[in-house]
C-alpha atoms as a PDB file:
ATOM      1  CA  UNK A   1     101.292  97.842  90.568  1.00  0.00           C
ATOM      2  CA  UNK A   2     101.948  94.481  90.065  1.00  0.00           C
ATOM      3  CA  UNK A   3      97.791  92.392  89.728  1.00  0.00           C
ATOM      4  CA  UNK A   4      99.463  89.745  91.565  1.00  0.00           C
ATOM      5  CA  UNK A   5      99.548  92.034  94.548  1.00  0.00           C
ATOM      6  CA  UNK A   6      96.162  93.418  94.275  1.00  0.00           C
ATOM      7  CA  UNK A   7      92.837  91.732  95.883  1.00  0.00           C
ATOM      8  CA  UNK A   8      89.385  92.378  95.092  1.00  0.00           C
ATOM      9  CA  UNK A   9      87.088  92.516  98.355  1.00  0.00           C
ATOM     10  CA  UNK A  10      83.448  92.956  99.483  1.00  0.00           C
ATOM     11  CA  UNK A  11      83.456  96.926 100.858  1.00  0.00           C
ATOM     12  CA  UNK A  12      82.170  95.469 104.051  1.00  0.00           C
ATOM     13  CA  UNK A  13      85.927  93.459 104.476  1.00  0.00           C
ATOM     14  CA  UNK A  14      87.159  96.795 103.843  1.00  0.00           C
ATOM     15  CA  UNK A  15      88.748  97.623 107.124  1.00  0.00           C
ATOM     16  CA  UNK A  16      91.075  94.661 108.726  1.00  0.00           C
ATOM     17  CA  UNK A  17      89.062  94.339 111.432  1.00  0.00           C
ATOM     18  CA  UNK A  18      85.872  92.893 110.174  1.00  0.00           C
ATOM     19  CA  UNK A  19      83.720  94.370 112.954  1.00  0.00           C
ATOM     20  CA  UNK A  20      84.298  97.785 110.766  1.00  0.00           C
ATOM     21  CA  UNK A  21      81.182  97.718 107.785  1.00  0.00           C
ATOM     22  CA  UNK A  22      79.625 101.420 107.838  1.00  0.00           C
ATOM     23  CA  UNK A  23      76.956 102.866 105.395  1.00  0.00           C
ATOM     24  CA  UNK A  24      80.259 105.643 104.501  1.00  0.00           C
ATOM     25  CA  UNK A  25      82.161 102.660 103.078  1.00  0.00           C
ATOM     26  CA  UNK A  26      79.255 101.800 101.262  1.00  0.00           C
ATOM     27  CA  UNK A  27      78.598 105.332  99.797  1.00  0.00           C
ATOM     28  CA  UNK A  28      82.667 106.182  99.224  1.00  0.00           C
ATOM     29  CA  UNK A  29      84.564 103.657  98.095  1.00  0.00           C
ATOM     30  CA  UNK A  30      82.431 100.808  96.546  1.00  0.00           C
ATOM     31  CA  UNK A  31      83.930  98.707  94.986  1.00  0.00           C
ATOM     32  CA  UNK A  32      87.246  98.813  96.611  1.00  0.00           C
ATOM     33  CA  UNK A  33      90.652  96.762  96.786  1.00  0.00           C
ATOM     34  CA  UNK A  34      93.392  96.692  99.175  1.00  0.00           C
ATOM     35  CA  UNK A  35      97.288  95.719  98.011  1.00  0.00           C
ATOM     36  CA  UNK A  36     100.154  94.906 100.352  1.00  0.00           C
ATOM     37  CA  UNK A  37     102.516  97.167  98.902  1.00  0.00           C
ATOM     38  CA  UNK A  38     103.503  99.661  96.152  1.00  0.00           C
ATOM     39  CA  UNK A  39     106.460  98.513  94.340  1.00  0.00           C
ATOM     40  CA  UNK A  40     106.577 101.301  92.035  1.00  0.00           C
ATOM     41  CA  UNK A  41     106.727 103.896  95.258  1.00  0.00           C
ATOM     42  CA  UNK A  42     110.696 103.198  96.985  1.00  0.00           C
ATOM     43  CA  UNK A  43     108.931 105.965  99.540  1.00  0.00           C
ATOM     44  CA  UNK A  44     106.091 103.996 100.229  1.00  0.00           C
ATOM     45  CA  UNK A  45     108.430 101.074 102.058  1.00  0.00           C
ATOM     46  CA  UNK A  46     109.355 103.489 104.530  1.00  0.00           C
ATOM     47  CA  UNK A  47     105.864 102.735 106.658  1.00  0.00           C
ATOM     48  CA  UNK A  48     106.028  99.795 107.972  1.00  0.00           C
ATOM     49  CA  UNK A  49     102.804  97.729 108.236  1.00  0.00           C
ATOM     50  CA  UNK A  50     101.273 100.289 105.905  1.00  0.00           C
ATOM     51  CA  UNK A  51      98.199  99.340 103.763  1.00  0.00           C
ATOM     52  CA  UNK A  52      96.735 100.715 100.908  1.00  0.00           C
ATOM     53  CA  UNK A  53      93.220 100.321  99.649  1.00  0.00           C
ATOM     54  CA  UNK A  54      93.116 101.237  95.884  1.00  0.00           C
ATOM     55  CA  UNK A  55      89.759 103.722  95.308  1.00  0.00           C
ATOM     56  CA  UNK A  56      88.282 103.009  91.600  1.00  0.00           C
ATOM     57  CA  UNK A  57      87.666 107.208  91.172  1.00  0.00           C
ATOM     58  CA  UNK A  58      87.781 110.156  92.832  1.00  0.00           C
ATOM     59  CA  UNK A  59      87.147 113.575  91.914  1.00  0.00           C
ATOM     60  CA  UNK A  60      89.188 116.283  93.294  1.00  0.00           C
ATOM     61  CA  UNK A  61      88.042 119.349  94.558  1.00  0.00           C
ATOM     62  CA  UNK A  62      90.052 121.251  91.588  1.00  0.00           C
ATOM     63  CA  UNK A  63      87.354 118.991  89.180  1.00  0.00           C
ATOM     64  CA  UNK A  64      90.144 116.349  87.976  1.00  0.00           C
ATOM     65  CA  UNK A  65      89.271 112.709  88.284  1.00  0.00           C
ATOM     66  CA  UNK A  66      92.148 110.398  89.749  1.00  0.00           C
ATOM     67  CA  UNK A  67      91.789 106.602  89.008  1.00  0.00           C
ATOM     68  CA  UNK A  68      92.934 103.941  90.756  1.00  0.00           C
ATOM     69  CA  UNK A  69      93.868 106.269  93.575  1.00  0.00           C
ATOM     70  CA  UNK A  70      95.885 104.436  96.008  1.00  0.00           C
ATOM     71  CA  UNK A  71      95.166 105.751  99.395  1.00  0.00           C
ATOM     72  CA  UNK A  72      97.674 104.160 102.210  1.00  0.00           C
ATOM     73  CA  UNK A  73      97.001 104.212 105.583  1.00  0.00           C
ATOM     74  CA  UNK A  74      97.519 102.361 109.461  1.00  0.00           C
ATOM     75  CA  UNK A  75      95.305 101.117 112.085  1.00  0.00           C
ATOM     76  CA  UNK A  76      95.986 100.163 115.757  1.00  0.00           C
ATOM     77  CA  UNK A  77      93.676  98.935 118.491  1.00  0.00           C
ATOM     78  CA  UNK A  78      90.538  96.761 117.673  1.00  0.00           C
ATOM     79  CA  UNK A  79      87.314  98.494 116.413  1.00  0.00           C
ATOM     80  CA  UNK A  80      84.628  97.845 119.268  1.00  0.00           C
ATOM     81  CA  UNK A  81      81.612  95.463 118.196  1.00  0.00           C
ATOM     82  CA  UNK A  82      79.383  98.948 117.854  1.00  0.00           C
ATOM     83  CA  UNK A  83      82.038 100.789 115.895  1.00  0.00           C
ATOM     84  CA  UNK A  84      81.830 103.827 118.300  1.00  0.00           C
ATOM     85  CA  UNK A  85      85.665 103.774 119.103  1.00  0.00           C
ATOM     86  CA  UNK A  86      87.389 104.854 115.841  1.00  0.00           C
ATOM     87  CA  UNK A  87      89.739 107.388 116.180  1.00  0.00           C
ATOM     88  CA  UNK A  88      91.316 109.442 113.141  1.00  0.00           C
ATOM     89  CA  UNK A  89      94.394 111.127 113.505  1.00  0.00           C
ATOM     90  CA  UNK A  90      95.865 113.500 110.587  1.00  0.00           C
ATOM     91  CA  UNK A  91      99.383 114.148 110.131  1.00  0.00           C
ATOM     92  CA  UNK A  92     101.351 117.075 108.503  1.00  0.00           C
ATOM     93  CA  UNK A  93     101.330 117.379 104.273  1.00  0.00           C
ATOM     94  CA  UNK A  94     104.720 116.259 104.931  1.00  0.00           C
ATOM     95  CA  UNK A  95     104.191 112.986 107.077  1.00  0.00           C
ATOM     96  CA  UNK A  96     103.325 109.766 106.722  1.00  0.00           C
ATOM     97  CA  UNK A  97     100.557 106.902 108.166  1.00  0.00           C
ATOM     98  CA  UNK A  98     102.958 105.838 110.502  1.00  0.00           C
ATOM     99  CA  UNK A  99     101.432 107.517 114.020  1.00  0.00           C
ATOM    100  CA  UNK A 100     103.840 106.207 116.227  1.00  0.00           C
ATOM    101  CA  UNK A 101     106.773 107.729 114.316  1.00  0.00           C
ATOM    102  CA  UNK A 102     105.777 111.098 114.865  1.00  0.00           C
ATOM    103  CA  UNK A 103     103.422 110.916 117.686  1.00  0.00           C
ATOM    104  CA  UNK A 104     105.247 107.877 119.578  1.00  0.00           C
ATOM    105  CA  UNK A 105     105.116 109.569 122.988  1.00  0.00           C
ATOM    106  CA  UNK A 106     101.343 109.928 122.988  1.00  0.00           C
ATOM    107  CA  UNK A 107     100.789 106.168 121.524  1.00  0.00           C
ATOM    108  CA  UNK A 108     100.285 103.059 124.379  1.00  0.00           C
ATOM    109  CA  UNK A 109      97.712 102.318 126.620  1.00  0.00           C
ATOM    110  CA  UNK A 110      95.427 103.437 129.517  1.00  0.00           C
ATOM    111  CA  UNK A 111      96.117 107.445 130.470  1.00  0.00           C
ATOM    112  CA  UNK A 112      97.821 108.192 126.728  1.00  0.00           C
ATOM    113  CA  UNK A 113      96.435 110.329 124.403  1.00  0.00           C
ATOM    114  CA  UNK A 114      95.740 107.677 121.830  1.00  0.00           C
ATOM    115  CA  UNK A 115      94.959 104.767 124.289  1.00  0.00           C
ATOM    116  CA  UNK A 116      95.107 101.539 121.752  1.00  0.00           C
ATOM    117  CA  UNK A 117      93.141  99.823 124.050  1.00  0.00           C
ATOM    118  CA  UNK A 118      90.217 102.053 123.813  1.00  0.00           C
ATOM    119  CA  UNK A 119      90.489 103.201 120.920  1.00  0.00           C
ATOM    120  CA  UNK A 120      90.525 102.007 117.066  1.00  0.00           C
ATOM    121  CA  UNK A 121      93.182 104.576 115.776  1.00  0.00           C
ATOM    122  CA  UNK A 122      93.599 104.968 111.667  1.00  0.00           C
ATOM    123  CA  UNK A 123      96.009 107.311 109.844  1.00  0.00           C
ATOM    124  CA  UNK A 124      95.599 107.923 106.440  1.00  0.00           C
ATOM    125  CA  UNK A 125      98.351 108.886 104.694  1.00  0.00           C
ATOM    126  CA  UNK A 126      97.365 112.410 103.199  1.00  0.00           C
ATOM    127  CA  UNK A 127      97.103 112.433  99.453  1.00  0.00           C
ATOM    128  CA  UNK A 128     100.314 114.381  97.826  1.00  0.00           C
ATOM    129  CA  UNK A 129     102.198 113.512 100.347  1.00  0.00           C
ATOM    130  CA  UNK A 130     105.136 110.711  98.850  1.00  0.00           C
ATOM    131  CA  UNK A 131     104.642 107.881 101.617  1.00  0.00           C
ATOM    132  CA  UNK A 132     102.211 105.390  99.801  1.00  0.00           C
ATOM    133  CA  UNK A 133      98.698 107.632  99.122  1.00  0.00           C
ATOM    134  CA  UNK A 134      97.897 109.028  95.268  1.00  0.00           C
ATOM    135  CA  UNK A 135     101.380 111.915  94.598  1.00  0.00           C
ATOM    136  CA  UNK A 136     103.763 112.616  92.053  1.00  0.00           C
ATOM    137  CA  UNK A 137     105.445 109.195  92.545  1.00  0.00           C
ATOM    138  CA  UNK A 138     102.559 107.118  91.765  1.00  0.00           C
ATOM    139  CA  UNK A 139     101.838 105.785  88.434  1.00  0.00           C
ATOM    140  CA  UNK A 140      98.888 107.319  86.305  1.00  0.00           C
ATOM    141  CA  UNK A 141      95.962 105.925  86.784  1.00  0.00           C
ATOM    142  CA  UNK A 142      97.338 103.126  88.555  1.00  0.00           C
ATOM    143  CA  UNK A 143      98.791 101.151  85.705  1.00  0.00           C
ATOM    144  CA  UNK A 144     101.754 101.643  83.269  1.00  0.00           C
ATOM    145  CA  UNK A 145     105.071 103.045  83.672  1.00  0.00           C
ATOM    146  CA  UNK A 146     104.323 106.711  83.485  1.00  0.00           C
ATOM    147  CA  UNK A 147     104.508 108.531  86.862  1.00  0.00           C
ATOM    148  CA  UNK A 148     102.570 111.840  87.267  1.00  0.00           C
ATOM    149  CA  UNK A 149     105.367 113.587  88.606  1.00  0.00           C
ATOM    150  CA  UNK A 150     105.025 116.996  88.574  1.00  0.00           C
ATOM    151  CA  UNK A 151     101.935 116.902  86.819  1.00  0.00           C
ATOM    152  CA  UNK A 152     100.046 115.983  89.440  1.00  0.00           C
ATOM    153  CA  UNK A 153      97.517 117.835  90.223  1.00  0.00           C
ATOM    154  CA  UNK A 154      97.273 120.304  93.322  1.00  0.00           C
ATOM    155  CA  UNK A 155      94.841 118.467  96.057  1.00  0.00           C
ATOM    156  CA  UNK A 156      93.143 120.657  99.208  1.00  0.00           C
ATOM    157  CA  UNK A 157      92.702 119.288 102.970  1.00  0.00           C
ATOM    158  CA  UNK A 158      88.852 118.881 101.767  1.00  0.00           C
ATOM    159  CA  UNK A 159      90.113 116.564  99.266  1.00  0.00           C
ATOM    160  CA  UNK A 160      91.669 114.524 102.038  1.00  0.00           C
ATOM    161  CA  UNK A 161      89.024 114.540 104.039  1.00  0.00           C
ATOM    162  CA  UNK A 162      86.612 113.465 101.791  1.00  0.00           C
END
């Protein structure tokens, strides 16, 4: 990834909406950094208005530590002032951040599933998967020119969740 892309922030300007500073911020991903895009992923360009926050370390269940995981990811709607609105959908290993492209029907307002104006809805792109979050198409350890490709190791749904 290209340092001229990459931005340094305080953990509690983690989430774009700065209403969004929790203690599991604090306890996860501290310090973190966010980037704009992932010019070494042509998959990753596919999710429009996608973000990525870049996680120092992170130990997979299997016991191997991934550096410089990038983790992508979408949000919609506007975090209330208590933070008691966020919403976290999960997609399929083979899907990406992007809700709306495979959930469109349920996305809008008042009466759908995933009401935007009630609710602060992220996606995280699931880790393995090609779109933008830590898989075989991003570099090692975040730097370089070598990909993992097919060495990369096997990640769980607890992994994801975590």
């Amino acid at each position: 990834m290209a340092e001229t892309n990459r931005q340094a922030i305080p953990l509690r300007q983690f989430s774009p909406d700065p209403m969004c500073s929790s203690r599991l911020y604090g306890q996860l991903l501290n310090p973190v950094e966010t980037v704009s895009e992932q010019p070494e992923n042509p998959f990753s360009k596919l999710v429009s208005e996608q973000q990525y926050a870049i996680v120092p370390s992170f130990t997979l269940e299997s016991g191997v530590t991934l550096r410089n995981v990038p983790v992508a990811y979408t949000t919609r709607g506007k975090l209330s002032e208590h933070g008691d609105n966020a919403l976290v959908i999960c997609h399929a290993l083979s899907g990406s951040a992007d809700v709306a492209d495979w959930w469109g029907p349920l996305m809008g307002g008042p009466g759908q599933a995933f009401d935007m104006t009630r609710f602060y809805i992220i996606c995280l792109n699931s880790l393995g998967s090609p779109y933008g979050s830590a898989s075989p198409m991003t570099l090692r350890d975040g730097a370089g020119e070598d990909r993992y490709g097919p060495e990369f190791p096997l990640t769980t749904i607890r992994d994801d969740v975590k």
